[in-house]
C-alpha atoms as a PDB file:
ATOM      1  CA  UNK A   1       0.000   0.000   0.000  1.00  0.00           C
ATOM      2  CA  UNK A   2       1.025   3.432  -0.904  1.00  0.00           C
ATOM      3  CA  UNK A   3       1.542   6.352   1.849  1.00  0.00           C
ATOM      4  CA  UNK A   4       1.454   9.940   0.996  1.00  0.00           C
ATOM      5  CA  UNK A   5       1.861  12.428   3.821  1.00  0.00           C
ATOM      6  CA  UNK A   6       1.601  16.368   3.355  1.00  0.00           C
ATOM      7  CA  UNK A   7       2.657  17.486   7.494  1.00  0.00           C
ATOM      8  CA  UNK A   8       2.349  21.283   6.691  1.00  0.00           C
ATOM      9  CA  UNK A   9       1.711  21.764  11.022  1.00  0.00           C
ATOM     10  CA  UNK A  10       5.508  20.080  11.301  1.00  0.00           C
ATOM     11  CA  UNK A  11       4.646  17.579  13.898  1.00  0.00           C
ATOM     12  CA  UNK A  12       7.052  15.158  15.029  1.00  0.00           C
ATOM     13  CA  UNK A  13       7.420  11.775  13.279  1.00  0.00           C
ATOM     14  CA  UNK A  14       5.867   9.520  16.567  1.00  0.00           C
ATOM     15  CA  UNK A  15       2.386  11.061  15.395  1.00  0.00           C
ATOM     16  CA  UNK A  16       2.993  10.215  11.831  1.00  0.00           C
ATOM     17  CA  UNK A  17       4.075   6.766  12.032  1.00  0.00           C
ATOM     18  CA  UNK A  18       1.053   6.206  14.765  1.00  0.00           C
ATOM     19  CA  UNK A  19      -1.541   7.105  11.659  1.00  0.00           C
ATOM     20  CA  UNK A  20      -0.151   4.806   9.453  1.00  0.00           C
ATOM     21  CA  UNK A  21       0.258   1.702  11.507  1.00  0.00           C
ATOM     22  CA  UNK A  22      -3.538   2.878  12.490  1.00  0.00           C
ATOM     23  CA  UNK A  23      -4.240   2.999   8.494  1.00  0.00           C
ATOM     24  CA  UNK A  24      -2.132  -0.396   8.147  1.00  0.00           C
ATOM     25  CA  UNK A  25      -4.574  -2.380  10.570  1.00  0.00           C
ATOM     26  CA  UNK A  26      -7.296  -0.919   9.231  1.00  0.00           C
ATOM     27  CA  UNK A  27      -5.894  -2.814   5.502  1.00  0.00           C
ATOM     28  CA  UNK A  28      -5.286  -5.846   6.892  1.00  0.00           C
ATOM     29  CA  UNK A  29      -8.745  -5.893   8.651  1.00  0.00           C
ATOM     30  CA  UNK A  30     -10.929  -4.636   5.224  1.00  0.00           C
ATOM     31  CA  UNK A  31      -8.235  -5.435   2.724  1.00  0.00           C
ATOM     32  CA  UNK A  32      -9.585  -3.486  -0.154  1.00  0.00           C
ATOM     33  CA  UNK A  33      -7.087  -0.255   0.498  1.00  0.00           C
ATOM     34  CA  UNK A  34      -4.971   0.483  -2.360  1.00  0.00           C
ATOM     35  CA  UNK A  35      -3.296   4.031  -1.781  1.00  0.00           C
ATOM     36  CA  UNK A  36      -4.115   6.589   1.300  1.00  0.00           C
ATOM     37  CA  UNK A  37      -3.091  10.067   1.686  1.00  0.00           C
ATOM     38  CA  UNK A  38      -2.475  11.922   5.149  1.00  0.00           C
ATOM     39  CA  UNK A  39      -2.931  15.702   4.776  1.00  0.00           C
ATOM     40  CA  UNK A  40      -1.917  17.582   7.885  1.00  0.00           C
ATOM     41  CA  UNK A  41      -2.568  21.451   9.001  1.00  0.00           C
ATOM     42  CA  UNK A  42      -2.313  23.813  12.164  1.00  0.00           C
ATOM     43  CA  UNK A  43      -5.372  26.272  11.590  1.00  0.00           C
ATOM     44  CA  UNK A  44      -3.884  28.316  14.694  1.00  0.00           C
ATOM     45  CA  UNK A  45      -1.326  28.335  17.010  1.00  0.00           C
ATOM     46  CA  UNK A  46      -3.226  29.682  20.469  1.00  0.00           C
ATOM     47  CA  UNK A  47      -4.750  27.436  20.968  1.00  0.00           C
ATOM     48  CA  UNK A  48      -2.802  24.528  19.208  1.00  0.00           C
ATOM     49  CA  UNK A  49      -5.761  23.260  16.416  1.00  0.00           C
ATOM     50  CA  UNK A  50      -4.669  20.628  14.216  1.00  0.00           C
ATOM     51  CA  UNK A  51      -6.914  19.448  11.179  1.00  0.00           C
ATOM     52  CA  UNK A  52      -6.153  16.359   9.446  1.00  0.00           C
ATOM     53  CA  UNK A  53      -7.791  14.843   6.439  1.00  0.00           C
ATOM     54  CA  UNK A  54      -7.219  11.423   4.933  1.00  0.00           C
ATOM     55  CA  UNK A  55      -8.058  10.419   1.481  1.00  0.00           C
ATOM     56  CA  UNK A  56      -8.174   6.770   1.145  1.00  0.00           C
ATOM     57  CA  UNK A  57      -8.294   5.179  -2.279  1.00  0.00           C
ATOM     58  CA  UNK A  58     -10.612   1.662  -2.241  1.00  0.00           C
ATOM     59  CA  UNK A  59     -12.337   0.236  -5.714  1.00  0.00           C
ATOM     60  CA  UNK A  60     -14.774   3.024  -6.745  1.00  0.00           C
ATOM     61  CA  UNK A  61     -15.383   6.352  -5.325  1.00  0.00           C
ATOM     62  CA  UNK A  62     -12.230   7.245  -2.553  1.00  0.00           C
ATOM     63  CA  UNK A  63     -13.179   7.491   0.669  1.00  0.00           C
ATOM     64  CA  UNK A  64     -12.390  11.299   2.695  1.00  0.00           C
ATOM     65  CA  UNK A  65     -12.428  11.525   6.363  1.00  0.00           C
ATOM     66  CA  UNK A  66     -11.602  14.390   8.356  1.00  0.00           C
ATOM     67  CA  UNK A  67     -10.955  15.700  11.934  1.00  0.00           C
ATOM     68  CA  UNK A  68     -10.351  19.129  13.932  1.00  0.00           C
ATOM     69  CA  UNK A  69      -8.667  18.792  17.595  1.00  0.00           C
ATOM     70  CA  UNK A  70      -6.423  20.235  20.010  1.00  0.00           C
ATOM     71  CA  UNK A  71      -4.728  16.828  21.103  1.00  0.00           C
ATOM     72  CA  UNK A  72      -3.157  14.981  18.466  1.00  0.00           C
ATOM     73  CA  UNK A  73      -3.971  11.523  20.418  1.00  0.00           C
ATOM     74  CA  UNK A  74      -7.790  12.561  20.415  1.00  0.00           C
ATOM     75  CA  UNK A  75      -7.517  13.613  16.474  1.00  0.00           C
ATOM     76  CA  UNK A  76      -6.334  10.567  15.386  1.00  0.00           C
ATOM     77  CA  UNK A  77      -8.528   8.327  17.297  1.00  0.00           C
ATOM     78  CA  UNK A  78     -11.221  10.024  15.948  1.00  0.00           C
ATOM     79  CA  UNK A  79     -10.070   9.644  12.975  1.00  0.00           C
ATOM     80  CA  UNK A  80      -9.537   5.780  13.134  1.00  0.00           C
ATOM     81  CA  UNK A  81     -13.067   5.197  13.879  1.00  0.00           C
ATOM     82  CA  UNK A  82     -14.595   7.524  10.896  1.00  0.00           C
ATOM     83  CA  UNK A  83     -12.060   5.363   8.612  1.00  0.00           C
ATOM     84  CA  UNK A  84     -13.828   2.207  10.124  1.00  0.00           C
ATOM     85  CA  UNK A  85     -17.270   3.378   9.959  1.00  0.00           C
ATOM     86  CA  UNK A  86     -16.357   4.526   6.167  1.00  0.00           C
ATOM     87  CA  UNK A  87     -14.514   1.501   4.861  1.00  0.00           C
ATOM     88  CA  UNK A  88     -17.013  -1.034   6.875  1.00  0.00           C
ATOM     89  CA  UNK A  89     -20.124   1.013   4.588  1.00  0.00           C
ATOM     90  CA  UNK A  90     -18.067   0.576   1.710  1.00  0.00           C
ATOM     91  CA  UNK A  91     -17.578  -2.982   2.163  1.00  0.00           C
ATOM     92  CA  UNK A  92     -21.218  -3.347   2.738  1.00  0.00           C
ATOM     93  CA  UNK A  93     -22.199  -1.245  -0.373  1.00  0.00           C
ATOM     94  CA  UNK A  94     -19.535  -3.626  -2.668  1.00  0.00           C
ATOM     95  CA  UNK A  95     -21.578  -6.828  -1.326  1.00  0.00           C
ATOM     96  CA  UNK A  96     -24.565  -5.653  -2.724  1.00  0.00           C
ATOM     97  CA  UNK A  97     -23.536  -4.790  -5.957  1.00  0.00           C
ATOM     98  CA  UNK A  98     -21.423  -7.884  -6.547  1.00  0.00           C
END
C-alpha cells in the first residue's frame, strides 16, 4: 500500500508513524485499500488546532475523512473510527452490488 503524507503543522514523526500503523490495521482488517493520503494542518497556534484529512483510495469512489482537535492523540482516534465506519459502509455497499 502506498503512503502519501503532506505534514504542513511540522509535527514530530511519533504522530505520523502512529496514523499509518492505524491505516495499516485498518488494511489488513478490510483489505480493499490500495493508496491513502495523510494531509496535515495547524489552523492556529493559540490554541494549538490541528486538522487532518485522509483520502483513502478503495475500488470506486475514494473514501475522505476528516478531523479538527487540540490533542493529536484525540484527532487521530477520531479519525480511526470515521475510517472504520467509512470503509465497513463501503464494504457493505460492494456486497450488494457484486
Amino acid at each position: 500500500m502506498k503512503f502519501i503524507i503532506r505534514n504542513q503543522a511540522k509535527i514530530s514523526n511519533k504522530y505520523l508513524r502512529f496514523a499509518k500503523w492505524k491505516i495499516r490495521t485498518l488494511s489488513g482488517k478490510f483489505r480493499e485499500l490500495i493508496y491513502s493520503e495523510i494531509y496535515i494542518t495547524r489552523i492556529s497556534t493559540k490554541p494549538e488546532i490541528y486538522d487532518a484529512k485522509v483520502k483513502m483510495g478503495v475500488s470506486g469512489y475514494d473514501i475522505v475523512v476528516s478531523a479538527r482537535s487540540q490533542n493529536l492523540n484525540q484527532l487521530w482516534s477520531t479519525l480511526s473510527m470515521k475510517m472504520k465506519r467509512q470503509l465497513r459502509k463501503s464494504k457493505s455497499k460492494m456486497k450488494k452490488h457484486t
